[in-house]
PDB file of N, CA and C in Angstrom:
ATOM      1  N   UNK A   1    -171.408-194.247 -31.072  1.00  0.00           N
ATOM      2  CA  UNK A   1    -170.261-194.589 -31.894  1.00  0.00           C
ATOM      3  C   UNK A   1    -169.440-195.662 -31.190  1.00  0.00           C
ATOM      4  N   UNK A   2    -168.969-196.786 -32.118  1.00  0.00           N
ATOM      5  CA  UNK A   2    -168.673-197.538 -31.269  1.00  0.00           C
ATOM      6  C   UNK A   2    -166.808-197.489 -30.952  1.00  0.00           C
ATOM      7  N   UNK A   3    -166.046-197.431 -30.147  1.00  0.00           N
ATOM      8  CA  UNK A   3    -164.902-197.645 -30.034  1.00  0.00           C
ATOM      9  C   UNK A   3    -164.060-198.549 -31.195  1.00  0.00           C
ATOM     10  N   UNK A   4    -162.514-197.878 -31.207  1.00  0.00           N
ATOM     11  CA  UNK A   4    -161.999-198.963 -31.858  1.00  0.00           C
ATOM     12  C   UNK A   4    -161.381-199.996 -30.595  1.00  0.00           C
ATOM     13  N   UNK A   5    -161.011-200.920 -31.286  1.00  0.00           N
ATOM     14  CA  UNK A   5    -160.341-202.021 -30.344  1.00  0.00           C
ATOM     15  C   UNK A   5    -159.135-202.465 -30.936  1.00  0.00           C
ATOM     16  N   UNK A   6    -158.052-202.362 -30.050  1.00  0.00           N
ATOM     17  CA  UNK A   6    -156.773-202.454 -30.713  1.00  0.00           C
ATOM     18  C   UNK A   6    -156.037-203.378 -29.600  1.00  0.00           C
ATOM     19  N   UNK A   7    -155.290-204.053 -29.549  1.00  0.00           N
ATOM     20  CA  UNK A   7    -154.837-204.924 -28.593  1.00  0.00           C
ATOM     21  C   UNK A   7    -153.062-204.240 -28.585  1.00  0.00           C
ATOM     22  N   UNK A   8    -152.632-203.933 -27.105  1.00  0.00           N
ATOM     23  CA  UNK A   8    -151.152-203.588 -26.998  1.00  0.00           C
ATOM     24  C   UNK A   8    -151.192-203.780 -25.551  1.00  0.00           C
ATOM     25  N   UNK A   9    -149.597-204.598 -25.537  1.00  0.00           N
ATOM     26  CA  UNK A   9    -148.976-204.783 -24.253  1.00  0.00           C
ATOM     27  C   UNK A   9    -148.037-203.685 -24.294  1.00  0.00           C
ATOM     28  N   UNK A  10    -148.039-202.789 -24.831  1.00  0.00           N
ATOM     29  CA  UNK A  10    -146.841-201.729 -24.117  1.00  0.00           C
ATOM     30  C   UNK A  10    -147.582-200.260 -23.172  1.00  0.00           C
ATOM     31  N   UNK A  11    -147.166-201.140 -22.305  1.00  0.00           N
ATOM     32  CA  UNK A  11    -147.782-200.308 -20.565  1.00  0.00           C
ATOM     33  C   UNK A  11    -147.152-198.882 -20.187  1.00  0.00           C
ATOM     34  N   UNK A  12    -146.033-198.804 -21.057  1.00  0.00           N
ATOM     35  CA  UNK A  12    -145.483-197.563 -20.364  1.00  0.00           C
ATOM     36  C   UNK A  12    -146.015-195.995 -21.281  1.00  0.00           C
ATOM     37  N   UNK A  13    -147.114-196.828 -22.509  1.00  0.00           N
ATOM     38  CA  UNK A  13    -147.490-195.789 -23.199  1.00  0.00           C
ATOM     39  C   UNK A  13    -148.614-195.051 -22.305  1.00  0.00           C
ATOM     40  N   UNK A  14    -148.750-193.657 -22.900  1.00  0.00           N
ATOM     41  CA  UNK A  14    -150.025-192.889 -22.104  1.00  0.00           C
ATOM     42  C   UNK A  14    -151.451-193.437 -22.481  1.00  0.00           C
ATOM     43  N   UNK A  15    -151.523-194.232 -23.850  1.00  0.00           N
ATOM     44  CA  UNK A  15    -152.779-194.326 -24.296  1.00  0.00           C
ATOM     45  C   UNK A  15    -153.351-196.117 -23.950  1.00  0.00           C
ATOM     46  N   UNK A  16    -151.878-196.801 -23.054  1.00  0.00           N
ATOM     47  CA  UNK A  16    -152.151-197.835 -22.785  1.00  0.00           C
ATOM     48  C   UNK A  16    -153.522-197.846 -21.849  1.00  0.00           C
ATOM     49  N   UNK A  17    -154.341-198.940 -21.796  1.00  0.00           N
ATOM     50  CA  UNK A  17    -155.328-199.205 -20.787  1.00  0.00           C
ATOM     51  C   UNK A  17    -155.825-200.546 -20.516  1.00  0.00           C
ATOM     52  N   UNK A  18    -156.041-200.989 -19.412  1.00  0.00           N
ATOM     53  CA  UNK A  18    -155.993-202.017 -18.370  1.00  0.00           C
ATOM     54  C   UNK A  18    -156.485-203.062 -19.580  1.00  0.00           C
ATOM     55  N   UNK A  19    -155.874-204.663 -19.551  1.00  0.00           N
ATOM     56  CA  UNK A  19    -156.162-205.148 -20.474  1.00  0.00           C
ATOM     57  C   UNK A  19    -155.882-205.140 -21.692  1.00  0.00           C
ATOM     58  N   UNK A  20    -154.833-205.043 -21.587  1.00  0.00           N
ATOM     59  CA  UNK A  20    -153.781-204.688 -22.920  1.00  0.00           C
ATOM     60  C   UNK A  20    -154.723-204.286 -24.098  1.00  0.00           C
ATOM     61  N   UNK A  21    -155.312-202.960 -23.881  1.00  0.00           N
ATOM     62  CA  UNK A  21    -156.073-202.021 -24.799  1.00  0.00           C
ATOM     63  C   UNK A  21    -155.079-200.736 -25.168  1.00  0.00           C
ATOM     64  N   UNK A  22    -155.591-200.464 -26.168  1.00  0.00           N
ATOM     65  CA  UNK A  22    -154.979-199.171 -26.599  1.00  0.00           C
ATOM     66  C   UNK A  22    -156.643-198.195 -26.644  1.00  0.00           C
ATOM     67  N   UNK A  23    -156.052-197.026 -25.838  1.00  0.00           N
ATOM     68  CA  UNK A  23    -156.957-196.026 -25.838  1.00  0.00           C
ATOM     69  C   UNK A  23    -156.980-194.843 -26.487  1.00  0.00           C
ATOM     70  N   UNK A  24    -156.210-194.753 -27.903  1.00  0.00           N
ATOM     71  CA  UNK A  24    -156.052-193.555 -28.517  1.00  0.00           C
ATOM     72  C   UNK A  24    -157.121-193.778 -29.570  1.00  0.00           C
ATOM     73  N   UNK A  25    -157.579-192.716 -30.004  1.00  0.00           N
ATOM     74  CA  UNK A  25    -158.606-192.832 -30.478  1.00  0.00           C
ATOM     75  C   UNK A  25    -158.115-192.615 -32.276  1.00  0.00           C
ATOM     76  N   UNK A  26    -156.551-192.269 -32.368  1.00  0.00           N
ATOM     77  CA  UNK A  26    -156.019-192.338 -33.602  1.00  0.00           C
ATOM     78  C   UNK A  26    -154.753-193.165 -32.992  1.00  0.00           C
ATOM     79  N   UNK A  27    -154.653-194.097 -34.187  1.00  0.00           N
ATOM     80  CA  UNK A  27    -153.346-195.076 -33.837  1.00  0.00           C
ATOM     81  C   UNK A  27    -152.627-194.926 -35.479  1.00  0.00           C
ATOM     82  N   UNK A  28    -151.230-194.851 -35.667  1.00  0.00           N
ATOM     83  CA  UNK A  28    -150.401-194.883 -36.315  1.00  0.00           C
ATOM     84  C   UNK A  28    -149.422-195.238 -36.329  1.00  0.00           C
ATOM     85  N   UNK A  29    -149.532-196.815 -37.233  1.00  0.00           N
ATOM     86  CA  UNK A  29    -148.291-198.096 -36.858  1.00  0.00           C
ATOM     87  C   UNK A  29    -147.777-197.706 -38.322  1.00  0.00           C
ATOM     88  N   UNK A  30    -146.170-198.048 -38.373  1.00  0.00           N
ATOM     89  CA  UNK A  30    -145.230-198.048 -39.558  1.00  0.00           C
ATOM     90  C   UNK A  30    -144.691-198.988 -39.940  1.00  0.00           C
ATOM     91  N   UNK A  31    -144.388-199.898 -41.102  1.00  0.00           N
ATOM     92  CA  UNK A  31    -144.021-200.835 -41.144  1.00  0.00           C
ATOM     93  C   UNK A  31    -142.412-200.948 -40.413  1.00  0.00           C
ATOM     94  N   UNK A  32    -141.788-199.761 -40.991  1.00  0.00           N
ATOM     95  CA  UNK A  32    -140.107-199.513 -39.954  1.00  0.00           C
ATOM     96  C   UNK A  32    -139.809-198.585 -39.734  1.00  0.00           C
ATOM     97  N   UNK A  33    -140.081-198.211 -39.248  1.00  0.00           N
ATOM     98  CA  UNK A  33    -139.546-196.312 -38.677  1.00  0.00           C
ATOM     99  C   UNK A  33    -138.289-195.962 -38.715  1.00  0.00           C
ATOM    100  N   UNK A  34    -137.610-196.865 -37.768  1.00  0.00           N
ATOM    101  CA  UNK A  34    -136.211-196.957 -37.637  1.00  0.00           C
ATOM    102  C   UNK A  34    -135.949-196.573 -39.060  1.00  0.00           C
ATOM    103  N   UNK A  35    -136.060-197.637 -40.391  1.00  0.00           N
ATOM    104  CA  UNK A  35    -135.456-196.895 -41.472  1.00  0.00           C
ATOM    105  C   UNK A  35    -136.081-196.174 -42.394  1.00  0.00           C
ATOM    106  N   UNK A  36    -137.207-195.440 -41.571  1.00  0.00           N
ATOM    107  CA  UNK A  36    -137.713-194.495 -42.530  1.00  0.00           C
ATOM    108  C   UNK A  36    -137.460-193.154 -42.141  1.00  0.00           C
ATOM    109  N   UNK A  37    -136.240-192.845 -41.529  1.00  0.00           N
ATOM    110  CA  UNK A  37    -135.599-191.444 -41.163  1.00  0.00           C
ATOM    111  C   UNK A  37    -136.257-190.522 -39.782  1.00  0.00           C
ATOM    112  N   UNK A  38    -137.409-191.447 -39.095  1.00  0.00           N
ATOM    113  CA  UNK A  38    -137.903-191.081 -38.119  1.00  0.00           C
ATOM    114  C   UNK A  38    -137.424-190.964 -36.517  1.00  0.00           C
ATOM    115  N   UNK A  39    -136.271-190.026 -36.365  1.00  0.00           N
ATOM    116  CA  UNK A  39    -135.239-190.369 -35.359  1.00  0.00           C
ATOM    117  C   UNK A  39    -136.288-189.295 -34.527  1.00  0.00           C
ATOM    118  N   UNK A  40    -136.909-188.481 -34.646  1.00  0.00           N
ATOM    119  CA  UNK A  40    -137.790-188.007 -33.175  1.00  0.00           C
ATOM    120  C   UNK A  40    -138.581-188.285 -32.819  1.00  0.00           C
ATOM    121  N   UNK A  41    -138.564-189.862 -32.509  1.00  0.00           N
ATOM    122  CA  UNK A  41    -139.791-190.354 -31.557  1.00  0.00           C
ATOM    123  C   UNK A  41    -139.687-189.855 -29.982  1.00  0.00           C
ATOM    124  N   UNK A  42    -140.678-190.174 -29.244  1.00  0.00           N
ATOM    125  CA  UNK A  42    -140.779-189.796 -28.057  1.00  0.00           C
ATOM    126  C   UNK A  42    -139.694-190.942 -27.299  1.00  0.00           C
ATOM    127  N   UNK A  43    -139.524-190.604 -26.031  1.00  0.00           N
ATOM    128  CA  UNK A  43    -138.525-191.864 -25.568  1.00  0.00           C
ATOM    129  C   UNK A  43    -139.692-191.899 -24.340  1.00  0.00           C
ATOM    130  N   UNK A  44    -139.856-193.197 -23.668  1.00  0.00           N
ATOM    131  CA  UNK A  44    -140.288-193.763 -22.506  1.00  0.00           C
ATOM    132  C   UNK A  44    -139.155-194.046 -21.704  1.00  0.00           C
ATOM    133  N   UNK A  45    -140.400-195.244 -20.736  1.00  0.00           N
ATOM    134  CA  UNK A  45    -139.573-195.545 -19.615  1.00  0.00           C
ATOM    135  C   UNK A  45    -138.393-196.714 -19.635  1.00  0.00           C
ATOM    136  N   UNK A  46    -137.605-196.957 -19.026  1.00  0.00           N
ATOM    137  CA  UNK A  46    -136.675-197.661 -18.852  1.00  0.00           C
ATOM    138  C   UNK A  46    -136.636-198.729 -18.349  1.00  0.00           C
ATOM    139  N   UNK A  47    -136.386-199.866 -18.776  1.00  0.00           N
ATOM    140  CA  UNK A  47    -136.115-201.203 -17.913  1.00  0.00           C
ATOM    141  C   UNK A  47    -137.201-202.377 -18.357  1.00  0.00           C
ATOM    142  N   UNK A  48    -137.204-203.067 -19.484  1.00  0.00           N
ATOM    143  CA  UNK A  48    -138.061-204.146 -20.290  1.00  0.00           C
ATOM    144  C   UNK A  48    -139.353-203.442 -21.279  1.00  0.00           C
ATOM    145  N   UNK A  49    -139.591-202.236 -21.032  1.00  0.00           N
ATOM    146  CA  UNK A  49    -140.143-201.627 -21.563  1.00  0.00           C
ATOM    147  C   UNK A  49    -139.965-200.764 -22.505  1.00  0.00           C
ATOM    148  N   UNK A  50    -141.241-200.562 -23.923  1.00  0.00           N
ATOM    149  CA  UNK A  50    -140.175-199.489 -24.530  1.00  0.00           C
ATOM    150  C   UNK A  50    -140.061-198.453 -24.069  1.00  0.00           C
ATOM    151  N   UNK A  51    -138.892-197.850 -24.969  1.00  0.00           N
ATOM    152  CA  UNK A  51    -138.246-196.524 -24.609  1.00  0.00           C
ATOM    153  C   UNK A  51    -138.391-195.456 -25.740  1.00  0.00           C
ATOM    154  N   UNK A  52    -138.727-196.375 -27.037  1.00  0.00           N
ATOM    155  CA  UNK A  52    -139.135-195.106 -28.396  1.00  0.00           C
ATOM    156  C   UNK A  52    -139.930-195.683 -29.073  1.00  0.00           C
ATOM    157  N   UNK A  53    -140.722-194.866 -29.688  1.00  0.00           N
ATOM    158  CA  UNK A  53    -142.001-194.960 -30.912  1.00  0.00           C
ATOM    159  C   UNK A  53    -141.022-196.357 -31.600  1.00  0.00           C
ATOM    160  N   UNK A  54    -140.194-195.850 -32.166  1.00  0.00           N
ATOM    161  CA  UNK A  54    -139.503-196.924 -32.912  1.00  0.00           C
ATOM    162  C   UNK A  54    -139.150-198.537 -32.281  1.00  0.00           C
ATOM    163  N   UNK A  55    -139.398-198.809 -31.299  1.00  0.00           N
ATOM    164  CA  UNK A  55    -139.160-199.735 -30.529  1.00  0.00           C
ATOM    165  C   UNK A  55    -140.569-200.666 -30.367  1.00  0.00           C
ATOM    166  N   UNK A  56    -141.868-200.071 -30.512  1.00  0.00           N
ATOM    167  CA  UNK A  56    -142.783-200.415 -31.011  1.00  0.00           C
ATOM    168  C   UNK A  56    -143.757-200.387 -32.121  1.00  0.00           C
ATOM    169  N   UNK A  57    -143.035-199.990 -33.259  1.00  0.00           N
ATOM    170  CA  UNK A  57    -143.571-199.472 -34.454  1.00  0.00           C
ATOM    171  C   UNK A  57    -144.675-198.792 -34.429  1.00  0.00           C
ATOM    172  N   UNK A  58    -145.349-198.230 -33.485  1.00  0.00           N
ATOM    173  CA  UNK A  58    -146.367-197.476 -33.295  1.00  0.00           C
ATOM    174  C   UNK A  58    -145.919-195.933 -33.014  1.00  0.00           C
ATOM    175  N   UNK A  59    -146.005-194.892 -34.449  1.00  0.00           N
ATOM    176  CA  UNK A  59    -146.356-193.357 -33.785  1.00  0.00           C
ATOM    177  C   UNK A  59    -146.878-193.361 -33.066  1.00  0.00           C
ATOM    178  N   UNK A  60    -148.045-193.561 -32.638  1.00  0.00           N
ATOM    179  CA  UNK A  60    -149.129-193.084 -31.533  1.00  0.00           C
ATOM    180  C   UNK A  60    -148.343-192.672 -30.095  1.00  0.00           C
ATOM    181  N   UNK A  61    -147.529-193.946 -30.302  1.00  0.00           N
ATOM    182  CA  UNK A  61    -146.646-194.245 -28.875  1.00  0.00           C
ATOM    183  C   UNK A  61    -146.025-192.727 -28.610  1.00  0.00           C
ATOM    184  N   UNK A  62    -146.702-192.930 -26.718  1.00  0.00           N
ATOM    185  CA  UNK A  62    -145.867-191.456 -25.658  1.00  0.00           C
ATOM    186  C   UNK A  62    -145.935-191.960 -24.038  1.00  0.00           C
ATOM    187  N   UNK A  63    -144.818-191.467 -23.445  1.00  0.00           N
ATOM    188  CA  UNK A  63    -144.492-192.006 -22.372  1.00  0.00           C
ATOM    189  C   UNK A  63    -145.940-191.424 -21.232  1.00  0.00           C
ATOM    190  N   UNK A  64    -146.048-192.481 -20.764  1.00  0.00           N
ATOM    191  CA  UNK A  64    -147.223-192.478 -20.178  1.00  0.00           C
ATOM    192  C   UNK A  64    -147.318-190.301 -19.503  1.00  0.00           C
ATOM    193  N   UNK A  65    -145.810-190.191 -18.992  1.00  0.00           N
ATOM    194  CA  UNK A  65    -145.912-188.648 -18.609  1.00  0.00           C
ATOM    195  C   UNK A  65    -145.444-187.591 -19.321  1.00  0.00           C
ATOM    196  N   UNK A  66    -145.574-187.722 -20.560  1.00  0.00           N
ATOM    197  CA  UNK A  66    -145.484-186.845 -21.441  1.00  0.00           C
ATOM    198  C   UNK A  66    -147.176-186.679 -22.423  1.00  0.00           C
ATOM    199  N   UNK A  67    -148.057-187.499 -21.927  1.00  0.00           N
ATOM    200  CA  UNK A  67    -149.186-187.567 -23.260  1.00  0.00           C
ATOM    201  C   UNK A  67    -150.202-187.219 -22.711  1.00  0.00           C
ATOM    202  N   UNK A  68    -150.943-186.158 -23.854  1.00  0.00           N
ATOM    203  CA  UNK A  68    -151.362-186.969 -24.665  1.00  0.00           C
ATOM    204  C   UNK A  68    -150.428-186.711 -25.651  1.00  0.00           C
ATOM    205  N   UNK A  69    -150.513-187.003 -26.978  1.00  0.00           N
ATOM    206  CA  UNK A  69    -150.161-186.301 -28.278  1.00  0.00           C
ATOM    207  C   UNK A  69    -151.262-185.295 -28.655  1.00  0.00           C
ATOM    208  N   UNK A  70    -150.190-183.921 -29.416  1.00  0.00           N
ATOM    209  CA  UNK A  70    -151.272-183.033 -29.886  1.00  0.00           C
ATOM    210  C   UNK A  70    -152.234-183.836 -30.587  1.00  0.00           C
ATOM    211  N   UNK A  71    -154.045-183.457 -30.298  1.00  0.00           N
ATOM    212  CA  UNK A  71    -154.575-183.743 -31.723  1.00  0.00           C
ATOM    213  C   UNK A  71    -155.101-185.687 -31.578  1.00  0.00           C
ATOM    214  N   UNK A  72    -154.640-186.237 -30.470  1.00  0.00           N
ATOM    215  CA  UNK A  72    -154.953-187.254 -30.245  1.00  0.00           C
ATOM    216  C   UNK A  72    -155.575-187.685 -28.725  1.00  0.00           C
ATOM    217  N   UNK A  73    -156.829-188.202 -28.755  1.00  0.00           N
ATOM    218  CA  UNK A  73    -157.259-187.867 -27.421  1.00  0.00           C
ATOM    219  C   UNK A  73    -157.560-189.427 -27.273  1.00  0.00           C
ATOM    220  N   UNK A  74    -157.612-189.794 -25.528  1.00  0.00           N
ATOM    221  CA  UNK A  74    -158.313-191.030 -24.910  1.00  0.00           C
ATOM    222  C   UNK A  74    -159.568-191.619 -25.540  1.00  0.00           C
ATOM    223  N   UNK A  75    -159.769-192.558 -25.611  1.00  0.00           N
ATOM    224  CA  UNK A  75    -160.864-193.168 -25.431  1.00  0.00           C
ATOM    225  C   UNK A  75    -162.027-192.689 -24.203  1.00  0.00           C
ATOM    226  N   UNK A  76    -162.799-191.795 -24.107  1.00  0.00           N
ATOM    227  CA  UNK A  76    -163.488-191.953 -22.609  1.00  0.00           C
ATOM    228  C   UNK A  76    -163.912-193.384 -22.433  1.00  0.00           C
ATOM    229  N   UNK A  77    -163.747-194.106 -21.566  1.00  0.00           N
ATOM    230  CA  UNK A  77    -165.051-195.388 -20.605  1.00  0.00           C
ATOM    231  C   UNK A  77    -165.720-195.018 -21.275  1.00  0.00           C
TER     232      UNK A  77
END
């Protein structure tokens, strides 16, 4: 089966991987979260990076030490 391939520079996610890959094997982008009443995103890390799902329009998004998400697993290599 072949992998998906998704391209993301946000490093502080758990499903980020080397080469601005995304390694979740389910990804769920929103067109605006912010105004679609979605105020419990996860929060990340601090300092140029995001800090909430909403900050990168991607559900998937979890701070690299909080993840995985239930129900959503890595990519193995």
């Amino acid at each position: 089966m072949a992998s998906q391939q998704v391209r993301c520079t946000v490093s502080s996610c758990y499903y980020y991987a080397p080469g601005n890959n995304c390694a979740a094997e389910t990804i769920m982008v929103r067109a605006n979260p912010a105004t679609m009443g979605h105020t419990d995103f996860e929060t990340g890390e601090m300092g140029g990076q995001a800090r909430q799902s909403n900050q990168t329009l991607c559900e998937t998004f979890i701070p690299q030490e909080k993840g995985p998400k239930p129900g959503i697993n890595r990519i193995k290599d």
